[in-house]
C-alpha atoms as a PDB file:
ATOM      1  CA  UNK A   1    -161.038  86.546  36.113  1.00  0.00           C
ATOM      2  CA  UNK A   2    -157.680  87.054  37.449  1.00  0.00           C
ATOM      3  CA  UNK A   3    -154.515  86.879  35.342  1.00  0.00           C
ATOM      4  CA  UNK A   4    -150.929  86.245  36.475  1.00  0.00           C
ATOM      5  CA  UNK A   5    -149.363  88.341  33.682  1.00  0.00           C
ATOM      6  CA  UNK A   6    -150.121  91.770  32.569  1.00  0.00           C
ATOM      7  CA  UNK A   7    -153.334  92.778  30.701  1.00  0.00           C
ATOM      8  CA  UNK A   8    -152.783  95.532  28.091  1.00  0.00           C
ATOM      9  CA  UNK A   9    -155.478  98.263  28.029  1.00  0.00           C
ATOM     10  CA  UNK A  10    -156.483 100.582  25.434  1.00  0.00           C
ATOM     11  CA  UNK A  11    -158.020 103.613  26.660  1.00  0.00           C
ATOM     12  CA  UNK A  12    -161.638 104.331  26.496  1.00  0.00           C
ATOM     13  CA  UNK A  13    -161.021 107.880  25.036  1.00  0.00           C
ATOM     14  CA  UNK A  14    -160.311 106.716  21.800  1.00  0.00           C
ATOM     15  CA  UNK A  15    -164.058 105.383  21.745  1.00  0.00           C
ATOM     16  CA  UNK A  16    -165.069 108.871  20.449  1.00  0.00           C
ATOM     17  CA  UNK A  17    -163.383 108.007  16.836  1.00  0.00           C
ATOM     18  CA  UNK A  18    -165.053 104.932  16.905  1.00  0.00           C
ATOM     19  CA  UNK A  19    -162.542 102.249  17.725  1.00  0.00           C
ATOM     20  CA  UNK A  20    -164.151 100.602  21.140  1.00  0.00           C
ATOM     21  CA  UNK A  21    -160.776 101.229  23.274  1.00  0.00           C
ATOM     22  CA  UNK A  22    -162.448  99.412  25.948  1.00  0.00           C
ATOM     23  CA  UNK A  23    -161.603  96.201  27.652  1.00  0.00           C
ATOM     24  CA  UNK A  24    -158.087  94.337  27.118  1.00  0.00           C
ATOM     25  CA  UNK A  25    -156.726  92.625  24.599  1.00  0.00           C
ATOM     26  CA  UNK A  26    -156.646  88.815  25.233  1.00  0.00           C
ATOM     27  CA  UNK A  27    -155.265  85.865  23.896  1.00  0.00           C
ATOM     28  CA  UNK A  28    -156.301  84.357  21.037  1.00  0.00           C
ATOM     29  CA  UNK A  29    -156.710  80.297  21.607  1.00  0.00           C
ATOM     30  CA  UNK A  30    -159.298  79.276  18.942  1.00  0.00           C
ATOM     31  CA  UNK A  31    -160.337  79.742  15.806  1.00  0.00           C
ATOM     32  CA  UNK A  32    -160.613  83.222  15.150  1.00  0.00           C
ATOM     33  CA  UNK A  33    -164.774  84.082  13.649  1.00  0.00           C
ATOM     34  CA  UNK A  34    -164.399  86.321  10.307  1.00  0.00           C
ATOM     35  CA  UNK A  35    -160.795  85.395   9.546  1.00  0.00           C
ATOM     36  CA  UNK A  36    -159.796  83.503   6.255  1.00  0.00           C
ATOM     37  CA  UNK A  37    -156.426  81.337   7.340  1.00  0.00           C
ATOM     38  CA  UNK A  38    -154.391  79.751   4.381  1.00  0.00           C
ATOM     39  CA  UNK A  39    -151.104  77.996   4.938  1.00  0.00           C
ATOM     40  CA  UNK A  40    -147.957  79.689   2.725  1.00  0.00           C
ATOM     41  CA  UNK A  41    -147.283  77.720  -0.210  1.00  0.00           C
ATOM     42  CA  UNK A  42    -143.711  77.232   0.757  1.00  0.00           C
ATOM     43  CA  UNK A  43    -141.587  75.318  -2.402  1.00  0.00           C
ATOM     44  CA  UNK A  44    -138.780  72.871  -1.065  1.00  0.00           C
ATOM     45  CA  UNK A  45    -135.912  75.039  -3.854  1.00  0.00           C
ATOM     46  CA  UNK A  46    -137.694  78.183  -4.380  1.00  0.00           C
ATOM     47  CA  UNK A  47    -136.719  79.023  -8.068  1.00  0.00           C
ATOM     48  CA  UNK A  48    -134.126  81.505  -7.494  1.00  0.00           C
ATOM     49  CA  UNK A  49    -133.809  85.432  -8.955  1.00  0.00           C
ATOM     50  CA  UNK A  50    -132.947  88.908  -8.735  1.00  0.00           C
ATOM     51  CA  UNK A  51    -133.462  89.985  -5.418  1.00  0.00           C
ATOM     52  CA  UNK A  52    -134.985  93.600  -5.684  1.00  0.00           C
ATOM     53  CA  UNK A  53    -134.641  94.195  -1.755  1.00  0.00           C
ATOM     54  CA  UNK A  54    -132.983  92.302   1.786  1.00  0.00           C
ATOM     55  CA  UNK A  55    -134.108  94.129   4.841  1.00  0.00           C
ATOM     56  CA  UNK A  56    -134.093  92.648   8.390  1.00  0.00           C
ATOM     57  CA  UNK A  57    -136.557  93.472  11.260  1.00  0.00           C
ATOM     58  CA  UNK A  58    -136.140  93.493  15.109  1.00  0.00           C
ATOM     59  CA  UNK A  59    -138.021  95.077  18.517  1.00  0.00           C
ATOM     60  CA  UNK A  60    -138.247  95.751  22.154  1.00  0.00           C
ATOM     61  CA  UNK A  61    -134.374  95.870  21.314  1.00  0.00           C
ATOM     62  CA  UNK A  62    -133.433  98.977  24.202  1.00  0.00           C
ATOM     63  CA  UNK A  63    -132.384  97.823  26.912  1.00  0.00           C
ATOM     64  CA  UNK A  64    -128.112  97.889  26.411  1.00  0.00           C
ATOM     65  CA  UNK A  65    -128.049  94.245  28.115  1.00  0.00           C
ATOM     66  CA  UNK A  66    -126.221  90.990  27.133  1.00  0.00           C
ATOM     67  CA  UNK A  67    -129.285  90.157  24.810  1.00  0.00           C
ATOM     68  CA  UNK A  68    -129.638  92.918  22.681  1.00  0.00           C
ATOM     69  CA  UNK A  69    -125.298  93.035  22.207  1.00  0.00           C
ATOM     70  CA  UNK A  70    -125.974  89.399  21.496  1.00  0.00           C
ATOM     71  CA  UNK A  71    -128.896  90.072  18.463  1.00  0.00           C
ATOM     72  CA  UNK A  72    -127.022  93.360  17.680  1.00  0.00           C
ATOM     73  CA  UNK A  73    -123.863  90.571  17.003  1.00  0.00           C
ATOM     74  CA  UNK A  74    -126.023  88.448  14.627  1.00  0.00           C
ATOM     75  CA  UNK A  75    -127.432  90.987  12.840  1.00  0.00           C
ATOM     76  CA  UNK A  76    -123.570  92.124  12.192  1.00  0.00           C
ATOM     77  CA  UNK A  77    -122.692  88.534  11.119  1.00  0.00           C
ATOM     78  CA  UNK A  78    -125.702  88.195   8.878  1.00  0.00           C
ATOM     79  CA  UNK A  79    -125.137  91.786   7.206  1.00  0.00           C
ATOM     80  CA  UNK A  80    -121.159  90.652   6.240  1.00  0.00           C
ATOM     81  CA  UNK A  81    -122.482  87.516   4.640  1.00  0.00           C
ATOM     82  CA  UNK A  82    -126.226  88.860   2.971  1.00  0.00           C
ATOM     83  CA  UNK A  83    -125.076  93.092   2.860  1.00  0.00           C
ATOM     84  CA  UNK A  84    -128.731  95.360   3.859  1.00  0.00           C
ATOM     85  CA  UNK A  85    -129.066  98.761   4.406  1.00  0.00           C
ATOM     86  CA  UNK A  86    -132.449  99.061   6.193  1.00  0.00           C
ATOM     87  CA  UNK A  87    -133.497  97.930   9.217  1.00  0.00           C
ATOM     88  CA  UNK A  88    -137.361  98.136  10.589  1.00  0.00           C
ATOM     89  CA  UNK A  89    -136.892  98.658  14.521  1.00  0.00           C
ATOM     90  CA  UNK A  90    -140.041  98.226  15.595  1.00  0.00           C
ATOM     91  CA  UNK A  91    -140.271  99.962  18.770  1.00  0.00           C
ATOM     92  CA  UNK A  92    -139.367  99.998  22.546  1.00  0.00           C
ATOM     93  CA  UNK A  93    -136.131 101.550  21.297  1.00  0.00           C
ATOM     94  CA  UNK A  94    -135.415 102.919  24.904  1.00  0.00           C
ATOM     95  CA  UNK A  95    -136.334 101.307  27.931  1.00  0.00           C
ATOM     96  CA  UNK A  96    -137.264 101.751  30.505  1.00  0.00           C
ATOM     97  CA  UNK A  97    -138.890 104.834  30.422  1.00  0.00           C
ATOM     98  CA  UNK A  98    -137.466 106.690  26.603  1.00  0.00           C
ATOM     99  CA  UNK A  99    -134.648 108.685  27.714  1.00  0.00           C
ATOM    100  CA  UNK A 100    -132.507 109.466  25.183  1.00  0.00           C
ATOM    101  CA  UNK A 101    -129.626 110.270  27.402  1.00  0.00           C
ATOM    102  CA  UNK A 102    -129.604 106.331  27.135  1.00  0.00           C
ATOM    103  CA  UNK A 103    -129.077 106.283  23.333  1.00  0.00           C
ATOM    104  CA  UNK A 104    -125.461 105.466  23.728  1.00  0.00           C
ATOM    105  CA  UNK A 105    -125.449 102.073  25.226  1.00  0.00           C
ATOM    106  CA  UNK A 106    -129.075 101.073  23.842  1.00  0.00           C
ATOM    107  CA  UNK A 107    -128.715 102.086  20.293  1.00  0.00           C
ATOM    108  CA  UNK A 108    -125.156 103.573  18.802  1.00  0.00           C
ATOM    109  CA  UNK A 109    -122.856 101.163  20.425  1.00  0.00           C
ATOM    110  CA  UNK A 110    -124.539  97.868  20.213  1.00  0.00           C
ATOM    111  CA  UNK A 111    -125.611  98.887  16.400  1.00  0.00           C
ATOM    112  CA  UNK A 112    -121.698 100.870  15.465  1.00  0.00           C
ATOM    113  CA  UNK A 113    -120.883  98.140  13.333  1.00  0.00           C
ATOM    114  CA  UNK A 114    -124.254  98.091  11.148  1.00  0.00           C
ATOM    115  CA  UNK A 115    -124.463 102.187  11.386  1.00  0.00           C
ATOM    116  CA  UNK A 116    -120.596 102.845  10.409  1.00  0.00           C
ATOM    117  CA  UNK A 117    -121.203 100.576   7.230  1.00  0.00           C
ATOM    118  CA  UNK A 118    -124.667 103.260   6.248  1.00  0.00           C
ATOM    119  CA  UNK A 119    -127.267 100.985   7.346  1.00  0.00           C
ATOM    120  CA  UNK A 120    -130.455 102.475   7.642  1.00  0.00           C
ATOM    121  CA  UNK A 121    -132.650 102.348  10.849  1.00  0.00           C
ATOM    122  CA  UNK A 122    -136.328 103.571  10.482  1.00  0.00           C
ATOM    123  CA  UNK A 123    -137.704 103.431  13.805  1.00  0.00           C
ATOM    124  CA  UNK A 124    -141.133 103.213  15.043  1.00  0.00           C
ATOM    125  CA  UNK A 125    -142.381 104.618  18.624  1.00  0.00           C
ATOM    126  CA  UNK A 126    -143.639 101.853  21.005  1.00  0.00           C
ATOM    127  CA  UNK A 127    -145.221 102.264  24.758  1.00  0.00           C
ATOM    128  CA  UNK A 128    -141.771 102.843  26.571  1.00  0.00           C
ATOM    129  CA  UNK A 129    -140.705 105.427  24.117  1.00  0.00           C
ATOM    130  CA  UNK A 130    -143.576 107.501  24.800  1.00  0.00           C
ATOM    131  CA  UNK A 131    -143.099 107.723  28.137  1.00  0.00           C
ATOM    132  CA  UNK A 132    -140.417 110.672  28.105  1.00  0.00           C
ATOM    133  CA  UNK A 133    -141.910 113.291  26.046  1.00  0.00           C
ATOM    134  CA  UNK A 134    -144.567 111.401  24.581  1.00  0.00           C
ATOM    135  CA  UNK A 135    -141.291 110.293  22.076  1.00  0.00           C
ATOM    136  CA  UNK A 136    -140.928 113.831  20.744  1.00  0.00           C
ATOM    137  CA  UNK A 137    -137.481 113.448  21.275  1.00  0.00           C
ATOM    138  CA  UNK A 138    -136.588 110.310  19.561  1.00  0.00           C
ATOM    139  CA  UNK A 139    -138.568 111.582  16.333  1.00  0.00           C
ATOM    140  CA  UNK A 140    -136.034 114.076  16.228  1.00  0.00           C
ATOM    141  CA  UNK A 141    -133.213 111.665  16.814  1.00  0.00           C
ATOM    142  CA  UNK A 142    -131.661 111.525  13.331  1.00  0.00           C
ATOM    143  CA  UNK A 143    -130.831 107.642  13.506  1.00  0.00           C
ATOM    144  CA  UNK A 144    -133.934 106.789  14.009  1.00  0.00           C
ATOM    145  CA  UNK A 145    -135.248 108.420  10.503  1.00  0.00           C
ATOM    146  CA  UNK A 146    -138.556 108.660  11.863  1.00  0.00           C
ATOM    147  CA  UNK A 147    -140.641 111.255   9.021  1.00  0.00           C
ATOM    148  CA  UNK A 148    -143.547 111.797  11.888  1.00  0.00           C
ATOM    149  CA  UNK A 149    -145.174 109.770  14.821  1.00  0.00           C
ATOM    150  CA  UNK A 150    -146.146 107.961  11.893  1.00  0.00           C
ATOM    151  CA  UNK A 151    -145.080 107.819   7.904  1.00  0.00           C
ATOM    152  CA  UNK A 152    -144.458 106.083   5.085  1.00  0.00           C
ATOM    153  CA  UNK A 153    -140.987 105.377   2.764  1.00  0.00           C
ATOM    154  CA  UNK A 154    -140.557 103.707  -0.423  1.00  0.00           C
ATOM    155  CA  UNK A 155    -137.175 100.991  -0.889  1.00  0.00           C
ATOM    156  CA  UNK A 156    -137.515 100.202  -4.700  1.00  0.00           C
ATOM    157  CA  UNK A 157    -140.630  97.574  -5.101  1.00  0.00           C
ATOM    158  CA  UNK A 158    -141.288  97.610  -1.466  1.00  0.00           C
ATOM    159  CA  UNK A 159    -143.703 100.770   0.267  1.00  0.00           C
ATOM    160  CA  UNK A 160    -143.789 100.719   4.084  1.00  0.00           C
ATOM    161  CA  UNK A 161    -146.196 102.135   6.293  1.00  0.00           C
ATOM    162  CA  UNK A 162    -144.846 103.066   9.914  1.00  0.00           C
ATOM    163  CA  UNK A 163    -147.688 103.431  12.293  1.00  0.00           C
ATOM    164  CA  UNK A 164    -148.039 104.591  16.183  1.00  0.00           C
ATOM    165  CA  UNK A 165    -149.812 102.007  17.981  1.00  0.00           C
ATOM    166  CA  UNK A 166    -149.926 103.638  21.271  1.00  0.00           C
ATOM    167  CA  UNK A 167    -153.127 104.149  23.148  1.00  0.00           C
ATOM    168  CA  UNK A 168    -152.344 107.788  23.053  1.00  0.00           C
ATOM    169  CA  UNK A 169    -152.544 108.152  19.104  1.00  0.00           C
ATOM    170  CA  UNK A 170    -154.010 110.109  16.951  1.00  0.00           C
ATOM    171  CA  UNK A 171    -156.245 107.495  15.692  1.00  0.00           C
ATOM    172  CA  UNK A 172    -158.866 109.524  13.652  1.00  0.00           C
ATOM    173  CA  UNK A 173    -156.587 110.945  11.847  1.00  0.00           C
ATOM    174  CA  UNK A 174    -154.210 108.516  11.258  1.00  0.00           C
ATOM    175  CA  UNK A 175    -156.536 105.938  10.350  1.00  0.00           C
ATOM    176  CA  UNK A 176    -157.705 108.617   7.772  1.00  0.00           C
ATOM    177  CA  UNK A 177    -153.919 109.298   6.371  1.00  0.00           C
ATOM    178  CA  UNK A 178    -153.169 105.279   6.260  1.00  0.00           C
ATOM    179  CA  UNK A 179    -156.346 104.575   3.841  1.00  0.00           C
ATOM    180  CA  UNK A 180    -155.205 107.483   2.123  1.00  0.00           C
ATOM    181  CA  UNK A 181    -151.376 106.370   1.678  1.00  0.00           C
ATOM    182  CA  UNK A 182    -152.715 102.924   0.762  1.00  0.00           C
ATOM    183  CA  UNK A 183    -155.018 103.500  -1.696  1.00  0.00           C
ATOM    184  CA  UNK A 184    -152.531 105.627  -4.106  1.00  0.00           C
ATOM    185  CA  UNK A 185    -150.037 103.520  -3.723  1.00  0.00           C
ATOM    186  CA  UNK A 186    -148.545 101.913  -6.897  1.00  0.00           C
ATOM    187  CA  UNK A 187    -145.791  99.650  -4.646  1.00  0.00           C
ATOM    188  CA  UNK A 188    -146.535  95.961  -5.459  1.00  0.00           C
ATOM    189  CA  UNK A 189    -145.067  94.792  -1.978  1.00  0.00           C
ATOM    190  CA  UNK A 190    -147.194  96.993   0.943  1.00  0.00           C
ATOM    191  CA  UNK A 191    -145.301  96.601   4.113  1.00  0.00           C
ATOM    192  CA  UNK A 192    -147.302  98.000   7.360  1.00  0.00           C
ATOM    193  CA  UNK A 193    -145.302  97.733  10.925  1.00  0.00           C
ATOM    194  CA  UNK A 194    -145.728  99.268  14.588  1.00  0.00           C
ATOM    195  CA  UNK A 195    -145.435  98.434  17.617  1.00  0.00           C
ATOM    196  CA  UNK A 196    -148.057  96.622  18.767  1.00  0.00           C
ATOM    197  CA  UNK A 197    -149.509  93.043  17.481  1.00  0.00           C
ATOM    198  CA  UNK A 198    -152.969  91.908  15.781  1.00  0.00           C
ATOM    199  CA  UNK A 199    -152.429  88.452  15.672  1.00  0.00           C
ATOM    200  CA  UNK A 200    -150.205  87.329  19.090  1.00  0.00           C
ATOM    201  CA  UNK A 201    -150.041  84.372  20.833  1.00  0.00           C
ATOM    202  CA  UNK A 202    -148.109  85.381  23.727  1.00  0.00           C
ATOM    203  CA  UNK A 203    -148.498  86.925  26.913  1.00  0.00           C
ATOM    204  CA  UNK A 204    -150.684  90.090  25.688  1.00  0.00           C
ATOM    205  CA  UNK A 205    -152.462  88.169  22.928  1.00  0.00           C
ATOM    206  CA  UNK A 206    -154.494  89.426  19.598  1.00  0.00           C
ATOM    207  CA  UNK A 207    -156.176  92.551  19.623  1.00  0.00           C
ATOM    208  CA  UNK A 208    -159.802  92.744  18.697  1.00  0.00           C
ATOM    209  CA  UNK A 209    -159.842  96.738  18.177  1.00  0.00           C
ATOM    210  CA  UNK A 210    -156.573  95.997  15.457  1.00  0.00           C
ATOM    211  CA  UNK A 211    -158.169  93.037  14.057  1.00  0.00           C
ATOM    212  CA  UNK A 212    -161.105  95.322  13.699  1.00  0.00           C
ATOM    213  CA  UNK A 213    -159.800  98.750  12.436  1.00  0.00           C
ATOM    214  CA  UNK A 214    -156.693  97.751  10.271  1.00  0.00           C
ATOM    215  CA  UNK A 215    -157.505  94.049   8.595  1.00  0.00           C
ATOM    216  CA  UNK A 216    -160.110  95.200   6.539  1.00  0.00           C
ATOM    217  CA  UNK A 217    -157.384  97.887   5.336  1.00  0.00           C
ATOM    218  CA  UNK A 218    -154.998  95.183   5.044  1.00  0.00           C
ATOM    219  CA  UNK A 219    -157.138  92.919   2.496  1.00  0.00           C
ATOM    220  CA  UNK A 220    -158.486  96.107   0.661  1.00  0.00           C
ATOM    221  CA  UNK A 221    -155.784  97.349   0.029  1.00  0.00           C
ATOM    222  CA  UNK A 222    -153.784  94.125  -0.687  1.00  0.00           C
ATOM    223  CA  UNK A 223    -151.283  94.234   2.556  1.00  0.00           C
ATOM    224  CA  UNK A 224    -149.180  91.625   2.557  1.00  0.00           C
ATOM    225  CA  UNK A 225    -147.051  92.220   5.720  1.00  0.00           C
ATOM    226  CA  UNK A 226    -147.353  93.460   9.021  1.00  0.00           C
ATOM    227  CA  UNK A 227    -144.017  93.694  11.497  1.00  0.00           C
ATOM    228  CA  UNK A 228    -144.300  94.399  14.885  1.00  0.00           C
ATOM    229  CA  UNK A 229    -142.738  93.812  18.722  1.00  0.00           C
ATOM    230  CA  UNK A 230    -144.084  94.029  22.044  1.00  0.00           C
ATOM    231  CA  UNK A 231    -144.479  90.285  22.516  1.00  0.00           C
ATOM    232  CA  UNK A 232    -140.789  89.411  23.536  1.00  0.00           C
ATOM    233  CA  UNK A 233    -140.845  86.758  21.068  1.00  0.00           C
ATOM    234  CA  UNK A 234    -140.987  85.671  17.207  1.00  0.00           C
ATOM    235  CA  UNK A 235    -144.036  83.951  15.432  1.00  0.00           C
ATOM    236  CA  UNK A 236    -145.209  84.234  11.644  1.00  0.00           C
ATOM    237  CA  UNK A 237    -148.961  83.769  10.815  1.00  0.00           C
ATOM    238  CA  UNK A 238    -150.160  81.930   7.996  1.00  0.00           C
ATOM    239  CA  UNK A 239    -151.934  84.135   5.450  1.00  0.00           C
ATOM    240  CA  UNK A 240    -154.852  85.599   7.223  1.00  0.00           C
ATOM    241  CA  UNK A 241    -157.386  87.310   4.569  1.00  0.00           C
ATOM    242  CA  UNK A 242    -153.964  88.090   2.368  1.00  0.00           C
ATOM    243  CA  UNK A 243    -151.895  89.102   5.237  1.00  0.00           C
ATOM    244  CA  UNK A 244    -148.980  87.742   7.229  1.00  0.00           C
ATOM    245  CA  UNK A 245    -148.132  89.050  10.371  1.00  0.00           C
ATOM    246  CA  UNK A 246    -144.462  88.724  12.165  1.00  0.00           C
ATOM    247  CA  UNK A 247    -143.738  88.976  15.750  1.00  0.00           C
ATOM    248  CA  UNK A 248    -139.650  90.317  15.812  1.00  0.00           C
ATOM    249  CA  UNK A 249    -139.674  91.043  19.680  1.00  0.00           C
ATOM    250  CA  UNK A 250    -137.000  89.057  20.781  1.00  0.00           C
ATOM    251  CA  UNK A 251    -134.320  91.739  20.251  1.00  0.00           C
ATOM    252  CA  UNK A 252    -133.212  92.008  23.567  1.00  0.00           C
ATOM    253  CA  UNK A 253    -135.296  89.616  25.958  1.00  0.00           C
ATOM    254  CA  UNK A 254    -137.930  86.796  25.807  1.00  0.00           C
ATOM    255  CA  UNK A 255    -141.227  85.495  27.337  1.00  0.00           C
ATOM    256  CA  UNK A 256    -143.110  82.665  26.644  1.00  0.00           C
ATOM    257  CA  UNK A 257    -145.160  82.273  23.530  1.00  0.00           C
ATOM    258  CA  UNK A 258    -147.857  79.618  22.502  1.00  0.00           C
ATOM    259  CA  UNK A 259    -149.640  78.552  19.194  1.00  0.00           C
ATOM    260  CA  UNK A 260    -152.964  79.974  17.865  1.00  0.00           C
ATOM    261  CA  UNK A 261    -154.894  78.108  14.599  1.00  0.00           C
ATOM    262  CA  UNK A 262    -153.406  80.915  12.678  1.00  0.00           C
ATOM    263  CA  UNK A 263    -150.114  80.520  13.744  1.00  0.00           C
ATOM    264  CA  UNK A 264    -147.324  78.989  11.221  1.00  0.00           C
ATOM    265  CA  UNK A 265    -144.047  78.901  13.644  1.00  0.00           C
ATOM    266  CA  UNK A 266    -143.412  80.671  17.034  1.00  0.00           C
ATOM    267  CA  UNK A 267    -140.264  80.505  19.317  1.00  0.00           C
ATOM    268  CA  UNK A 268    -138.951  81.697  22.395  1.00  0.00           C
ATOM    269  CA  UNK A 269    -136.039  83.380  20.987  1.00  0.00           C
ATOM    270  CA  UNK A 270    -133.690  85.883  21.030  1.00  0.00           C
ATOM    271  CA  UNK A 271    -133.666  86.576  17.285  1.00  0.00           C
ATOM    272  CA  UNK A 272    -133.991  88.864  14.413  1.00  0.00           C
ATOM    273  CA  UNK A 273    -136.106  88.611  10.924  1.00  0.00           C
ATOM    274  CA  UNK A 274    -134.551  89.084   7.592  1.00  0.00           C
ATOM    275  CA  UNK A 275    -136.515  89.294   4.289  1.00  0.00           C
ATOM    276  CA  UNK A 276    -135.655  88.772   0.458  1.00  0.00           C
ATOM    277  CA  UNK A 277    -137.908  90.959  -1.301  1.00  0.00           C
ATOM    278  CA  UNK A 278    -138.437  88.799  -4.999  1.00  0.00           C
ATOM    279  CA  UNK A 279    -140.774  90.193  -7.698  1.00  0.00           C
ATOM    280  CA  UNK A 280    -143.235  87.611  -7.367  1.00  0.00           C
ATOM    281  CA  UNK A 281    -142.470  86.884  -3.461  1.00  0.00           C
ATOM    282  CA  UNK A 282    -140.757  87.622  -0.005  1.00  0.00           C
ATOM    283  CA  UNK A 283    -138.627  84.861   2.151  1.00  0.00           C
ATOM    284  CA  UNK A 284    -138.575  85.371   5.430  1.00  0.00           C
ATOM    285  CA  UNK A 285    -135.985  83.760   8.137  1.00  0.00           C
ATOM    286  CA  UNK A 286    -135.903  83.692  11.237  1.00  0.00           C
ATOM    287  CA  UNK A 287    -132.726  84.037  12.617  1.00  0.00           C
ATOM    288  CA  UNK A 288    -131.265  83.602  16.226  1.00  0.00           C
ATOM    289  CA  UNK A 289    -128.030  84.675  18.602  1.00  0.00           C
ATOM    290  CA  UNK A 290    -126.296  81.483  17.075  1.00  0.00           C
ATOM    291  CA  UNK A 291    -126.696  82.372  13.534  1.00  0.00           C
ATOM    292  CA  UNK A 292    -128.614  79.834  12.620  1.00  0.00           C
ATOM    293  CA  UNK A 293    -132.113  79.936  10.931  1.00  0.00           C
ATOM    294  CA  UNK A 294    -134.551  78.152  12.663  1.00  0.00           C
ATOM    295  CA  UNK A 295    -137.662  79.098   9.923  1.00  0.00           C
ATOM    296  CA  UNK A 296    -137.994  80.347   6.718  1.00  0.00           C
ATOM    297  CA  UNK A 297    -141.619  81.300   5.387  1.00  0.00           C
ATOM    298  CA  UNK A 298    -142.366  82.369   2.003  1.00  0.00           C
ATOM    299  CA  UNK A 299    -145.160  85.223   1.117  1.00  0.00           C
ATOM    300  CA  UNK A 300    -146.438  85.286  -2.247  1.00  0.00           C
ATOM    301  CA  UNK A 301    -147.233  88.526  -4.475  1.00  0.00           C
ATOM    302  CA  UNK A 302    -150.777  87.393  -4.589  1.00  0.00           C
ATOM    303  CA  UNK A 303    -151.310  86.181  -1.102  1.00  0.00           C
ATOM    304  CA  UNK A 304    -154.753  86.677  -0.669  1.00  0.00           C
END
């Protein structure tokens, strides 16, 4: 079979820790065997409360172009009307290639306004940032908060789990810590995000070895969001098995994007997500270079 855009490959080394690196991931056009798909009860007037936590989430964001200034602009204008002081940046921080000498026009200056008011970026390492250094020296970037090649942090209600997707990663072992992290942890809201994508229905498509390995985490452990980037676009999955998965990779650039069975909304945008964290739920918009949201998604406490 040929394609006309890129395949992505997981190596076959990783096949010694049991996790079938082999083959490509493809797109996922069906209905997906083993999966349990429930649409987000999503009330017209939400009743409103205390917001415990607003974070907003964005990817493949490096390149210092027109795009990313443009995202970087309406994640500024969204910040002075709904104040945050995290922001997930879910990898390709650098392009092309990770070098930090870049950091200037990819990172500082098209985020000053966010960073000079103490907003937090925790980063996570995606294929072009490995490519200098395998990343060593963006984990020590201090701006990028980055605890390990993978970690976890805690913002009040909310526990996040940062994770190294790349084919190069430790998987045995991190696999081994991420059970681990999840199964002490008291957090009501678990929040898991890398670089890479599960569920995608864009040019890369779902990965069987993820869908696999870290879903059956996921609904163990009662997972109720995964972030990620790589797909240059934005798309939010119904509940699958208790867990929602969002596609922020339109921080800097887009490519097309299609609809899977699974799939609740998906644009071709340049865009951003931003979440109210809720005790018994999280809203999530999606928000693009004109300020505007163009879809809000609800995730329940209980999602599963």
């Amino acid at each position: 079979m040929k394609f006309k855009r890129r395949q992505f490959l997981f190596l076959s080394s990783l096949s010694t820790i049991g996790l079938g690196f082999i083959g490509c991931v493809t797109r996922q056009a069906g209905k997906t065997p083993g999966i349990d798909v429930s649409k987000a009860a999503t009330p017209p007037n939400p009743a409103k409360n205390n917001s415990l936590l607003r974070f907003v989430s964005v990817a493949d964001t490096g390149t210092g172009d027109q795009g990313q200034y443009a995202v970087a602009k309406a994640m500024t204008n969204y910040h002075s009307k709904n104040p945050y002081d995290l922001v997930v940046l879910a990898g390709d921080n650098i392009y092309t290639n990770g070098e930090m000498e870049k950091i200037g026009a990819v990172f500082e200056r098209p985020y000053a306004p966010l960073l000079k008011q103490g907003v937090k970026f925790q980063a996570a390492l995606g294929n072009h940032d490995i490519r200098t250094a395998n990343g060593d020296l963006q984990l020590k970037y201090l701006n990028f908060n980055m605890k390990g090649r993978y970690y976890t942090f805690q913002r009040d209600h909310a526990q996040f789990f940062v994770l190294d997707t790349n084919t190069n990663a430790d998987w045995q072992k991190q696999l081994k810590w991420l059970e681990q992290e999840l199964s002490t942890s008291k957090a009501p809201w678990k929040i898991v995000y890398g670089h890479h994508p599960v569920y995608a229905s864009g040019v890369y498509g779902s990965n069987p070895t993820f869908i696999k390995n870290f879903t059956p985490l996921f609904q163990k452990y009662g997972v109720q969001l995964y972030i990620n980037g790589h797909e240059h676009h934005y798309e939010r999955t119904r509940s699958i098995n208790g867990t929602t998965y969002l596609i922020c990779g339109g921080g800097a650039g887009t490519r097309p994007v299609g609809r899977s069975e699974w799939t609740e909304y998906s644009a071709e945008k340049l865009s951003f997500a931003a979440y109210e964290v809720y005790a018994d739920r999280i809203e999530i918009s999606g928000i693009g270079t004109d300020n505007s949201v163009f879809d809000k998604g609800v995730i329940q406490l209980k999602s599963a």
